[in-house]
C-alpha atoms as a PDB file:
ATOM      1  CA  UNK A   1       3.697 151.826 -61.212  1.00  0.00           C
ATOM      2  CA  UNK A   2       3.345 148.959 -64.172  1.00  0.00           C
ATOM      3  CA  UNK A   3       1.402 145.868 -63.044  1.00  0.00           C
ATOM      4  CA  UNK A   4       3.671 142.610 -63.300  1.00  0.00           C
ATOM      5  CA  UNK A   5       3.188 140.984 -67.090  1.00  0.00           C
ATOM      6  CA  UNK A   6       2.636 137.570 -65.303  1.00  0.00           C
ATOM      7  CA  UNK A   7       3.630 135.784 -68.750  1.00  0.00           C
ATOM      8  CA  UNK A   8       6.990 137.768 -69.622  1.00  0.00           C
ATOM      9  CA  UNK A   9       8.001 138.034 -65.849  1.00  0.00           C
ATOM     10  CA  UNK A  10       7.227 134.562 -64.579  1.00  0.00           C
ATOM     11  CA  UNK A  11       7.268 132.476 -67.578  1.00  0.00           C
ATOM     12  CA  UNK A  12       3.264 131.434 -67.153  1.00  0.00           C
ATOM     13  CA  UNK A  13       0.226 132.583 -68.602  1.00  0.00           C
ATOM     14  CA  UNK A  14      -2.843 133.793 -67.011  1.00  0.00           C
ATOM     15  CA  UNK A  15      -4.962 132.150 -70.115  1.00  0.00           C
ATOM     16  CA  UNK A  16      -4.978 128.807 -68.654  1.00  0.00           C
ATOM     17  CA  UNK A  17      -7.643 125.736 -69.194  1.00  0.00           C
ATOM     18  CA  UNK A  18     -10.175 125.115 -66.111  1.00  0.00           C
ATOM     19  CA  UNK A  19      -7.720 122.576 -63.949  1.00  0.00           C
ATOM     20  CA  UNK A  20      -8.628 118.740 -64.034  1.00  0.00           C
ATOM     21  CA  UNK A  21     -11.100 117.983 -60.899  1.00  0.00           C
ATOM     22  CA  UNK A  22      -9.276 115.602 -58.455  1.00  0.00           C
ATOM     23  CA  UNK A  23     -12.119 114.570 -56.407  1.00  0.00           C
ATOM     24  CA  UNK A  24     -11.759 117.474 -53.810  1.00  0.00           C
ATOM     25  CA  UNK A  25     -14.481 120.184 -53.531  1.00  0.00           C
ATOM     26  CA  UNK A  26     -14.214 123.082 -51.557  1.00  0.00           C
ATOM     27  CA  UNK A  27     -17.709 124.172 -50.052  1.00  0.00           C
ATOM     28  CA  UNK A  28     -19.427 126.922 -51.628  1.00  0.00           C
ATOM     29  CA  UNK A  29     -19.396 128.713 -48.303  1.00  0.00           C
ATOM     30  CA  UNK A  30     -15.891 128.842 -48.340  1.00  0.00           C
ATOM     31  CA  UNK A  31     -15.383 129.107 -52.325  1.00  0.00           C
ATOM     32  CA  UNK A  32     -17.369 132.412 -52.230  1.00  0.00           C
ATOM     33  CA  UNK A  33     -14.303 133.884 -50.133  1.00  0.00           C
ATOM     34  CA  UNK A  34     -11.886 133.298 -52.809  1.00  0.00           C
ATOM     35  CA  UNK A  35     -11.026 135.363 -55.752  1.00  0.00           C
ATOM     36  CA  UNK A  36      -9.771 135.165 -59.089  1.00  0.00           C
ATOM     37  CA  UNK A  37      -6.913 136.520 -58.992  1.00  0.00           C
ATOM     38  CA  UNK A  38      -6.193 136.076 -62.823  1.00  0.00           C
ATOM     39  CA  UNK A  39      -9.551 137.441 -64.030  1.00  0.00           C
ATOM     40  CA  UNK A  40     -10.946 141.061 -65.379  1.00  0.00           C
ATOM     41  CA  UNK A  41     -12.481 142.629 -67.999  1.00  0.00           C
ATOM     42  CA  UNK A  42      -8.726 144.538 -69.199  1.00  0.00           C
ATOM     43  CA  UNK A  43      -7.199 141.157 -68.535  1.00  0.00           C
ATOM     44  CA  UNK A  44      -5.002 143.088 -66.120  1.00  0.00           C
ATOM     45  CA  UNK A  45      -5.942 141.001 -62.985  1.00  0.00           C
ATOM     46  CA  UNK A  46      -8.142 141.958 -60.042  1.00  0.00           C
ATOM     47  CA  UNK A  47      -5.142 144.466 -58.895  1.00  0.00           C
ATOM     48  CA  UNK A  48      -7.315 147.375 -58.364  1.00  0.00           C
ATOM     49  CA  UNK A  49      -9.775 146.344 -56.404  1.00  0.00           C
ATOM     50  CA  UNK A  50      -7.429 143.654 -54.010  1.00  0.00           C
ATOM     51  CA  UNK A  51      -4.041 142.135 -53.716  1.00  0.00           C
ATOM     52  CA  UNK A  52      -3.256 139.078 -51.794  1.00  0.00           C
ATOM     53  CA  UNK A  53      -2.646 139.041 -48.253  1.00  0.00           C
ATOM     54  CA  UNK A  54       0.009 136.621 -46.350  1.00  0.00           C
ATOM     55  CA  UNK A  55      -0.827 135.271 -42.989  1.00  0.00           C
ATOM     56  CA  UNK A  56       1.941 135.281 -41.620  1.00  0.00           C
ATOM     57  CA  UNK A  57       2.036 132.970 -39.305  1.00  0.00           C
ATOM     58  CA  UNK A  58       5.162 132.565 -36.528  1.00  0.00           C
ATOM     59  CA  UNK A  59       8.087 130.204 -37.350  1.00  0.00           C
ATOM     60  CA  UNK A  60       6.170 128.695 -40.731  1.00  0.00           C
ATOM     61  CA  UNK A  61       8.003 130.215 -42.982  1.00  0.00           C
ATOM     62  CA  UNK A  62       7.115 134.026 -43.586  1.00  0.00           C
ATOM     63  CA  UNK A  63      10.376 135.111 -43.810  1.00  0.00           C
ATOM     64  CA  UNK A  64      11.307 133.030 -46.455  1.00  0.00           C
ATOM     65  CA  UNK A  65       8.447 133.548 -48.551  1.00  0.00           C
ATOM     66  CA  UNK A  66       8.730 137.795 -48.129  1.00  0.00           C
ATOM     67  CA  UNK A  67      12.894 136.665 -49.691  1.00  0.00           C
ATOM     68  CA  UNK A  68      11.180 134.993 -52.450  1.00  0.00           C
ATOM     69  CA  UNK A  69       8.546 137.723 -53.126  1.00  0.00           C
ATOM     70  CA  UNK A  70      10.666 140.650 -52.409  1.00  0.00           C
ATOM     71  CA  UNK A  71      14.375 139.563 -54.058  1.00  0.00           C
ATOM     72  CA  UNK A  72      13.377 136.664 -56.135  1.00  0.00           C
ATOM     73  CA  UNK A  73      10.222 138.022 -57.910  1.00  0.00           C
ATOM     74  CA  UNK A  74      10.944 141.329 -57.372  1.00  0.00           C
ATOM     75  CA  UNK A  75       6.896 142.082 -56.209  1.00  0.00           C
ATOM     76  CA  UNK A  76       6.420 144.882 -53.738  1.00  0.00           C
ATOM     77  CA  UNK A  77       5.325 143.999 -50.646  1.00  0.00           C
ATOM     78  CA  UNK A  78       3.245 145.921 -47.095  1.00  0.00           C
ATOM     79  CA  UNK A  79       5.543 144.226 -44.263  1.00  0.00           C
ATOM     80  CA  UNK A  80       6.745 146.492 -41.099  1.00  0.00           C
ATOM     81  CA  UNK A  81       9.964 146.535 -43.087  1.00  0.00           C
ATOM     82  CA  UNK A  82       8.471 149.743 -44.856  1.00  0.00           C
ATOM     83  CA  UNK A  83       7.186 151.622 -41.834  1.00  0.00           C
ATOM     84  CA  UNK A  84      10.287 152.920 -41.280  1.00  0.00           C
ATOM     85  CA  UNK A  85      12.346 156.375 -40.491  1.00  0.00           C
ATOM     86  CA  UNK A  86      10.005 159.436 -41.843  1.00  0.00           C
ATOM     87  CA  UNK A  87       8.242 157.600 -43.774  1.00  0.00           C
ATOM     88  CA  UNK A  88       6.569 155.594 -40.797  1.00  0.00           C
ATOM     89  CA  UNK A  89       4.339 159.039 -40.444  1.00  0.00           C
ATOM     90  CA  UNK A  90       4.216 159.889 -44.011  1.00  0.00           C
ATOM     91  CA  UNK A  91       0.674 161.108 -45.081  1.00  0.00           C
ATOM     92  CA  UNK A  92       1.419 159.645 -48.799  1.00  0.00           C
ATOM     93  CA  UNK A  93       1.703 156.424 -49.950  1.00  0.00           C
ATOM     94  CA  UNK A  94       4.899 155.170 -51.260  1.00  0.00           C
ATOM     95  CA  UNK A  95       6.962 152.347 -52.184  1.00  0.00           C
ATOM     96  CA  UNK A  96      10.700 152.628 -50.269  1.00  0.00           C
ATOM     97  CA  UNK A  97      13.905 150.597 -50.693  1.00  0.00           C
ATOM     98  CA  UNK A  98      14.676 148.394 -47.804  1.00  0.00           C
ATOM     99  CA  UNK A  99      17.632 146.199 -47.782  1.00  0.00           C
ATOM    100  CA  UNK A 100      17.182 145.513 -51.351  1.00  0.00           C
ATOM    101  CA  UNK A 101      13.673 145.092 -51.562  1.00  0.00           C
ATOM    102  CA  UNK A 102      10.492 147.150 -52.538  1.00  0.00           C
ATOM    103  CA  UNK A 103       7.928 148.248 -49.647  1.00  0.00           C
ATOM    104  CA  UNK A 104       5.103 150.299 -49.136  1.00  0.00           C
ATOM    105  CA  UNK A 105       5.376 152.617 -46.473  1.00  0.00           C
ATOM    106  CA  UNK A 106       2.773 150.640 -44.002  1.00  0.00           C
ATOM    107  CA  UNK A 107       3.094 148.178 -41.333  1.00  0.00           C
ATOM    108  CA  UNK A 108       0.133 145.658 -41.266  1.00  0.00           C
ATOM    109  CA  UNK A 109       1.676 143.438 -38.537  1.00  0.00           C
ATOM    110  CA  UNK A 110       0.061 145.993 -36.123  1.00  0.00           C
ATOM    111  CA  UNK A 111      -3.324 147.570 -35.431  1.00  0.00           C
ATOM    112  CA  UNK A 112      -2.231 151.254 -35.418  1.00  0.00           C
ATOM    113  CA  UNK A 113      -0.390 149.816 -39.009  1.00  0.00           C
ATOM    114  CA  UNK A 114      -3.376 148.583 -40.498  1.00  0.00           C
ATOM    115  CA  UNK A 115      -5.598 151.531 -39.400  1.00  0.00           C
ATOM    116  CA  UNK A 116      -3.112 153.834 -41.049  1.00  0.00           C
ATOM    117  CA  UNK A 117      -2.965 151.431 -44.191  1.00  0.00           C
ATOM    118  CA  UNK A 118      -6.497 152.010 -44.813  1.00  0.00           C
ATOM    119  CA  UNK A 119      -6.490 154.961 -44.100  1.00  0.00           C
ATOM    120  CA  UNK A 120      -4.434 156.078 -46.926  1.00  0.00           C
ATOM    121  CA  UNK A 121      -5.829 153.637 -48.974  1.00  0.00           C
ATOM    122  CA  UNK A 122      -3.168 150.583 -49.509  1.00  0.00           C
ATOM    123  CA  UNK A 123      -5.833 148.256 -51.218  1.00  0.00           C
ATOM    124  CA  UNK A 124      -7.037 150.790 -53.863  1.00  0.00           C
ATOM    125  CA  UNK A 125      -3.892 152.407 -54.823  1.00  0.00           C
ATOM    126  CA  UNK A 126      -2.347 149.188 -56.285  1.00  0.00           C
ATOM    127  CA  UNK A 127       1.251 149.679 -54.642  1.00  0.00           C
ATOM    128  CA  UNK A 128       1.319 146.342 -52.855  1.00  0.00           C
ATOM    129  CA  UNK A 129       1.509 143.503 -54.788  1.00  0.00           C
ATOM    130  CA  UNK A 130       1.495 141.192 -51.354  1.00  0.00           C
ATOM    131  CA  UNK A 131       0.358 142.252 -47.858  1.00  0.00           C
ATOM    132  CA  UNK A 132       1.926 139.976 -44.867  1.00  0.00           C
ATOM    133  CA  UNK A 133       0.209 140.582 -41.800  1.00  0.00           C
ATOM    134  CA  UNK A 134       0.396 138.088 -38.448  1.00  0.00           C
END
């Protein structure tokens, strides 16, 4: 699968200045949970290695933002839209066509989902380019 040319796709480029301080700093405690998600040595993004997860969290909004991802952006995305039919017990990783959109075949709105996700390795094989889970 070809990772998303953030520039071509999106109209934005991941070579962008250091953003103007506005008088708010987040504690270093907290800061050293973030990561870049625009940064790496191939200037391909941290894809390999992570991909950014959604809390979803009830009645705020989640299913609007998986329309946006999904049909708007076109990203692929690990929702329990994709853990469905055979491929719910698939030992392989793959991306499916639901409704219109791009899934992986996990569900990470559930334990036995999440287990199985890592498992077969979600994170490292670069499928998902957004993981909702509650």
């Amino acid at each position: 699968q070809t990772r998303i040319d953030m520039e071509s796709k999106f109209g934005f480029s991941t070579d962008h200045p250091e953003p103007k301080a506005i008088g708010v700093e987040i504690p270093d405690d907290i800061r050293k949970n973030f990561g870049d998600w625009f940064s790496s040595a191939d200037g391909v993004g941290a894809y390999r290695e992570n991909a950014p997860l959604f809390w979803n969290v009830p009645h705020a909004g989640g299913l609007v933002a998986q329309d946006v991802f999904g049909k708007c952006l076109g990203l692929v995305q690990a929702t329990e839209l994709g853990d469905v039919g055979e491929e719910a017990t698939s030992t392989i990783l793959k991306i499916v066509q639901v409704m219109g959109g791009s899934y992986v075949n996990v569900n990470p709105t559930r334990e036995r989902g999440l287990n199985r996700a890592a498992t077969l390795g979600l994170i490292p094989s670069g499928l998902a380019d957004v993981v909702f889970s509650p």
